[in-house]
C-alpha atoms as a PDB file:
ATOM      1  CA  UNK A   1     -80.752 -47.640  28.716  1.00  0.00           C
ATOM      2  CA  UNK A   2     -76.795 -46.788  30.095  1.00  0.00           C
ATOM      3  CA  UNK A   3     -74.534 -45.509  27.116  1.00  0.00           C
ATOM      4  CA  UNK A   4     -72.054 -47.621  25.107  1.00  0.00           C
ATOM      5  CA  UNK A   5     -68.934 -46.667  25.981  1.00  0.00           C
ATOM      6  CA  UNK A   6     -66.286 -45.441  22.770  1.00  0.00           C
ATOM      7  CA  UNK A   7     -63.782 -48.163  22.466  1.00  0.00           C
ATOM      8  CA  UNK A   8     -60.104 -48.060  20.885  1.00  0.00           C
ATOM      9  CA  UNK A   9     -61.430 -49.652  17.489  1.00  0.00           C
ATOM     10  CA  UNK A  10     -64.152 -46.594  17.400  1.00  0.00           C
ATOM     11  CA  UNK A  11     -61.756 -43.885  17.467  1.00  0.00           C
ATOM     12  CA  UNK A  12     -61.122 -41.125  14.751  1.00  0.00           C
ATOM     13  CA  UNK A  13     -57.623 -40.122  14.035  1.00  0.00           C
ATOM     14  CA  UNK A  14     -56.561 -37.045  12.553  1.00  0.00           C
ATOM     15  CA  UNK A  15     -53.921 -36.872  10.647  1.00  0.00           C
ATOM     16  CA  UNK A  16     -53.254 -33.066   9.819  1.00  0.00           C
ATOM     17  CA  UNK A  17     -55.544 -29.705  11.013  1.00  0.00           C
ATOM     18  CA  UNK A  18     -54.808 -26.916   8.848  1.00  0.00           C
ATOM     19  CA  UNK A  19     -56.353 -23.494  10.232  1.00  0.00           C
ATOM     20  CA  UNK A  20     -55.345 -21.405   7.396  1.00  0.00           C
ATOM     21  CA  UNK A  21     -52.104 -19.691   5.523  1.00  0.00           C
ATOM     22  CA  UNK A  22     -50.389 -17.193   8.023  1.00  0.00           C
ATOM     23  CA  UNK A  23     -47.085 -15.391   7.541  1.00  0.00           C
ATOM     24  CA  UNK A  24     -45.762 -12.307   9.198  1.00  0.00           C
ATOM     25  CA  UNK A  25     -43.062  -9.765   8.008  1.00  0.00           C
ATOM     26  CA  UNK A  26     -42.398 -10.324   4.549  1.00  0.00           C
ATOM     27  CA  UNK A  27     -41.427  -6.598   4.032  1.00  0.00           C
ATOM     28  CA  UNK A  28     -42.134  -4.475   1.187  1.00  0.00           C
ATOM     29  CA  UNK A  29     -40.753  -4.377  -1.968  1.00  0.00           C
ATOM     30  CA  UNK A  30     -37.543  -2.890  -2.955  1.00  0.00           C
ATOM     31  CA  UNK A  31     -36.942  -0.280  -6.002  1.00  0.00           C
ATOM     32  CA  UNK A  32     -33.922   1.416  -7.477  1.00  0.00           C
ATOM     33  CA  UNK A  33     -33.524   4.273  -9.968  1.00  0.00           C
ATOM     34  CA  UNK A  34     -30.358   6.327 -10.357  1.00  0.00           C
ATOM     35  CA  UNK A  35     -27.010   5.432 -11.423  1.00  0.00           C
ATOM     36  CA  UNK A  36     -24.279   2.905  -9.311  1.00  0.00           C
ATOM     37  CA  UNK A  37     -20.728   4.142 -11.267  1.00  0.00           C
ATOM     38  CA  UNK A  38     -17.656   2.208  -9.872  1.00  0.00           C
ATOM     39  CA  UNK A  39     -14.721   3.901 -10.533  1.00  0.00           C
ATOM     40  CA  UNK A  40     -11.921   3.498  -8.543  1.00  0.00           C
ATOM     41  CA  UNK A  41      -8.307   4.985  -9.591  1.00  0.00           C
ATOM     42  CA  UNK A  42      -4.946   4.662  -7.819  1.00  0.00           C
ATOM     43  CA  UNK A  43      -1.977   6.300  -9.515  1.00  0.00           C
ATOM     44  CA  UNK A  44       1.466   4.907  -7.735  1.00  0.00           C
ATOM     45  CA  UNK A  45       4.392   6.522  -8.955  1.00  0.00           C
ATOM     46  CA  UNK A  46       7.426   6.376  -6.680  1.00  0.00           C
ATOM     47  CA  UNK A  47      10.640   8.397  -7.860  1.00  0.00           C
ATOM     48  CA  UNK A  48      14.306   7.854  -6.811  1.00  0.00           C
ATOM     49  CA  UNK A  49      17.002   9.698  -8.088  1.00  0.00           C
ATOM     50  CA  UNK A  50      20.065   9.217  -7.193  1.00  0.00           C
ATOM     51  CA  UNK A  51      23.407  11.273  -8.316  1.00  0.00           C
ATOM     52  CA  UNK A  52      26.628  10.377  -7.605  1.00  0.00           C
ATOM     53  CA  UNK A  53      29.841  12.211  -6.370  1.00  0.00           C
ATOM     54  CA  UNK A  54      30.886  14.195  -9.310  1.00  0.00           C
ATOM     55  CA  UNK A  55      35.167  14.358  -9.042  1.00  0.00           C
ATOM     56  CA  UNK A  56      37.713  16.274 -10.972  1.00  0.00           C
ATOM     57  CA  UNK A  57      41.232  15.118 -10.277  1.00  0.00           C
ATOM     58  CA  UNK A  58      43.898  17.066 -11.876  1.00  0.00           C
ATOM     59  CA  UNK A  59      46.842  15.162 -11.133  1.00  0.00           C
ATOM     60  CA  UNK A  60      50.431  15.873 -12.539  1.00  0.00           C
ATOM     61  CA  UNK A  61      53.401  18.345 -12.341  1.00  0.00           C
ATOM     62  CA  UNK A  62      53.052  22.208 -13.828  1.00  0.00           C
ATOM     63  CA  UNK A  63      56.712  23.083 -13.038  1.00  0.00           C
ATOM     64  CA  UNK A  64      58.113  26.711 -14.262  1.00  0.00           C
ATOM     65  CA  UNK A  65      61.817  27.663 -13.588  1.00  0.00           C
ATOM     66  CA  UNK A  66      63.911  30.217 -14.145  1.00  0.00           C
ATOM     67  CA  UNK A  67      66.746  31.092 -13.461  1.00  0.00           C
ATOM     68  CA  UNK A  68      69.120  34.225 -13.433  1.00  0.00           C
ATOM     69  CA  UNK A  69      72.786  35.078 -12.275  1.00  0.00           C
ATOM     70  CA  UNK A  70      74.961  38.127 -12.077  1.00  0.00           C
ATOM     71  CA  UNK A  71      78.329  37.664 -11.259  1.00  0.00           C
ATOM     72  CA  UNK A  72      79.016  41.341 -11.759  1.00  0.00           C
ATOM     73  CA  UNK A  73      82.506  41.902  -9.383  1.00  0.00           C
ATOM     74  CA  UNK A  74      83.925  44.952 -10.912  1.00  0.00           C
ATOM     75  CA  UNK A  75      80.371  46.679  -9.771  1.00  0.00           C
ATOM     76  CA  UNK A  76      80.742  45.385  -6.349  1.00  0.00           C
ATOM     77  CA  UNK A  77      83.942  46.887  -5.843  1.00  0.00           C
ATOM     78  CA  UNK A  78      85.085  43.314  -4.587  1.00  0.00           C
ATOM     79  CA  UNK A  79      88.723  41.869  -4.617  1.00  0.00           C
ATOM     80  CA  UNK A  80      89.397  38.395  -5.409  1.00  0.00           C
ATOM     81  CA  UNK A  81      85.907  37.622  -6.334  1.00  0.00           C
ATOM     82  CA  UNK A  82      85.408  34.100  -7.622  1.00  0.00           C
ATOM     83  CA  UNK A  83      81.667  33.625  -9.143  1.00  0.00           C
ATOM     84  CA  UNK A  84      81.419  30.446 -10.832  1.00  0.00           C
ATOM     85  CA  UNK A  85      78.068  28.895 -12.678  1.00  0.00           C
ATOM     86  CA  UNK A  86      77.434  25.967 -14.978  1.00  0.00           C
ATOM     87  CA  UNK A  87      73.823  26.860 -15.406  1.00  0.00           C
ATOM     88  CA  UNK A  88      72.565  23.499 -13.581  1.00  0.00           C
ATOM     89  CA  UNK A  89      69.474  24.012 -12.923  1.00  0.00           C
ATOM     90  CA  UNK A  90      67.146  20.783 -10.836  1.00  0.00           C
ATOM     91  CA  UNK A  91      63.156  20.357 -10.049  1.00  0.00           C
ATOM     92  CA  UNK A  92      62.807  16.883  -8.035  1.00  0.00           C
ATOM     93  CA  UNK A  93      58.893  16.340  -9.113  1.00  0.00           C
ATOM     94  CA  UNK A  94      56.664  13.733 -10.047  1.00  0.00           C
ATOM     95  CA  UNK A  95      54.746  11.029  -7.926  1.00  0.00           C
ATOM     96  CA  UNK A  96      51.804  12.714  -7.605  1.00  0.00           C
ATOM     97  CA  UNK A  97      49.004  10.338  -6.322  1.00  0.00           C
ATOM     98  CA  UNK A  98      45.401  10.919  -6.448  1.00  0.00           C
ATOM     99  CA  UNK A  99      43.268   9.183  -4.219  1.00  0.00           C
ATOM    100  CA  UNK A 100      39.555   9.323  -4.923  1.00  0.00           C
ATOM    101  CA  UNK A 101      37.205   7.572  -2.967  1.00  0.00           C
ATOM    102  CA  UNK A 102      33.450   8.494  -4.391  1.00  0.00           C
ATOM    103  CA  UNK A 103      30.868   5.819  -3.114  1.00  0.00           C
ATOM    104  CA  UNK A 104      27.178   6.486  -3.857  1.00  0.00           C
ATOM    105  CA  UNK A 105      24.712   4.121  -2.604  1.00  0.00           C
ATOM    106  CA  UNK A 106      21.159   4.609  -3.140  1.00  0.00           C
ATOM    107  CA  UNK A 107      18.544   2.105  -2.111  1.00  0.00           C
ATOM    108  CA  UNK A 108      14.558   2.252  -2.319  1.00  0.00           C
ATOM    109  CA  UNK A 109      11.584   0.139  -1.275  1.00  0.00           C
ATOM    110  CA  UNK A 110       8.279   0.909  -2.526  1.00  0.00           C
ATOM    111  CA  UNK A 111       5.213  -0.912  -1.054  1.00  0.00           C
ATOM    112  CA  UNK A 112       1.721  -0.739  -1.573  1.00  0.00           C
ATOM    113  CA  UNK A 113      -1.223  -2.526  -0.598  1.00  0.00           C
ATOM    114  CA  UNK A 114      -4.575  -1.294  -1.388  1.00  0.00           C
ATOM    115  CA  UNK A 115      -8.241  -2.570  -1.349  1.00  0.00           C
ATOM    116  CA  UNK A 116     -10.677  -0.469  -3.589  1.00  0.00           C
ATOM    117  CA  UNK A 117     -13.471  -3.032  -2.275  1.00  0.00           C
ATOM    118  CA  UNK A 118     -16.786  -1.834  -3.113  1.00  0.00           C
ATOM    119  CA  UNK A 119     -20.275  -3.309  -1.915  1.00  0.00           C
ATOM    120  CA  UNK A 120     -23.506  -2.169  -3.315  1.00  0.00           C
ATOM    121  CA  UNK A 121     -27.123  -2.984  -2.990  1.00  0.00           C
ATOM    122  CA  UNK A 122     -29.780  -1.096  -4.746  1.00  0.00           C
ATOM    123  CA  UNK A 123     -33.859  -2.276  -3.902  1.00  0.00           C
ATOM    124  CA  UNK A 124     -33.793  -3.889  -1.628  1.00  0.00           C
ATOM    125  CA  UNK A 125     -37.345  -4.887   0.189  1.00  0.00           C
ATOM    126  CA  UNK A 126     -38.171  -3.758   4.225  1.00  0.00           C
ATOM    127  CA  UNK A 127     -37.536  -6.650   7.097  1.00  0.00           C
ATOM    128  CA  UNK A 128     -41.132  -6.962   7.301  1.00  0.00           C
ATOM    129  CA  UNK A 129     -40.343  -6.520  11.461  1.00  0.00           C
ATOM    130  CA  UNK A 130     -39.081  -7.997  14.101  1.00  0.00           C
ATOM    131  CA  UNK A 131     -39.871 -10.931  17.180  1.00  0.00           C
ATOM    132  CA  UNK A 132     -43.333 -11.680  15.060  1.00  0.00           C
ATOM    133  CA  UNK A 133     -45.450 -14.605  15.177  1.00  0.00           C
ATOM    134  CA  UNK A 134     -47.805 -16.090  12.828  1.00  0.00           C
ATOM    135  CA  UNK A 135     -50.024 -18.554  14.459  1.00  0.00           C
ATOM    136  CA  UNK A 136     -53.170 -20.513  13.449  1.00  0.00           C
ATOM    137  CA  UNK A 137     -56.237 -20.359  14.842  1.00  0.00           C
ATOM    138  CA  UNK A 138     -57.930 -22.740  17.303  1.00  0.00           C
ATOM    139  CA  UNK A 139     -59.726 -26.178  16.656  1.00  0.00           C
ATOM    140  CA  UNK A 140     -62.421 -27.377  18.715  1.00  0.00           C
ATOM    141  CA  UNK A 141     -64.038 -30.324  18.258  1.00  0.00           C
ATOM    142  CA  UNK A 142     -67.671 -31.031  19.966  1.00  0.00           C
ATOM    143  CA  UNK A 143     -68.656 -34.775  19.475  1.00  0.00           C
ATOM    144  CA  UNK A 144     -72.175 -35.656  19.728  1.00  0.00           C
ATOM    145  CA  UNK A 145     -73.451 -39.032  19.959  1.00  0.00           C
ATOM    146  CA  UNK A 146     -76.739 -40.338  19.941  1.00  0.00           C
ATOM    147  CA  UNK A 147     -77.006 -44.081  20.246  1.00  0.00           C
END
């Protein structure tokens, strides 16, 4: 007697094969003991001192006179000496200009720009490696049929 042949309505369908749980390169666990101490300090303390042109001006007249005459002819053996004096005595002073020119400029910019960014990890686990592959295992299926 021939064999029946399988037709379309006789087939099995599978919907999932599962050949186990794989996984590859979890890497180890991580651990930590010690101290982390974030401390950072910046001390900015720009200084600008500035001191302007110190002047002394002494501005005015200090005017001494004195004045002394001898008309003394009989000592000088002179005829027909003539020595006359009204005591007039002149000092032409004054307009005295001081002129001070004392500019003092002092300019400062001051910039700062600082990152104190800190990153830290502590414990943390291994890679668990690299270009790994986890695969399931094979699935054969042998049918046998007796009609």
């Amino acid at each position: 007697m021939p064999k029946p042949s399988i037709h379309v309505s006789d087939s099995i369908h599978f919907k999932s094969i599962d050949t186990g749980g794989q996984s590859v390169g979890n890497g180890g666990d991580g651990s930590f003991s010690g101290a982390i101490i974030n401390k950072p300090t910046l001390t900015f303390d720009p200084t600008n001192k500035a001191d302007g042109a110190h002047v002394n001006v002494t501005t005015g007249d200090h005017v001494s006179q004195k004045a002394s005459w001898d008309a003394d002819a009989i000592a000088k053996k002179a005829h027909d000496v003539n020595a006359n004096s009204n005591g007039d005595q002149k000092s032409y002073s004054g307009h005295d200009t001081s002129k001070v020119y004392a500019n003092t400029t002092a300019d400062q910019t001051n910039k700062l720009w600082v990152d104190m960014h800190q990153e830290v990890m502590a414990g943390i686990g291994g890679n668990g490696g690299d270009n790994n592959a986890a695969m399931g295992g094979e699935v054969d299926f042998h049918f046998s049929s007796s009609i």
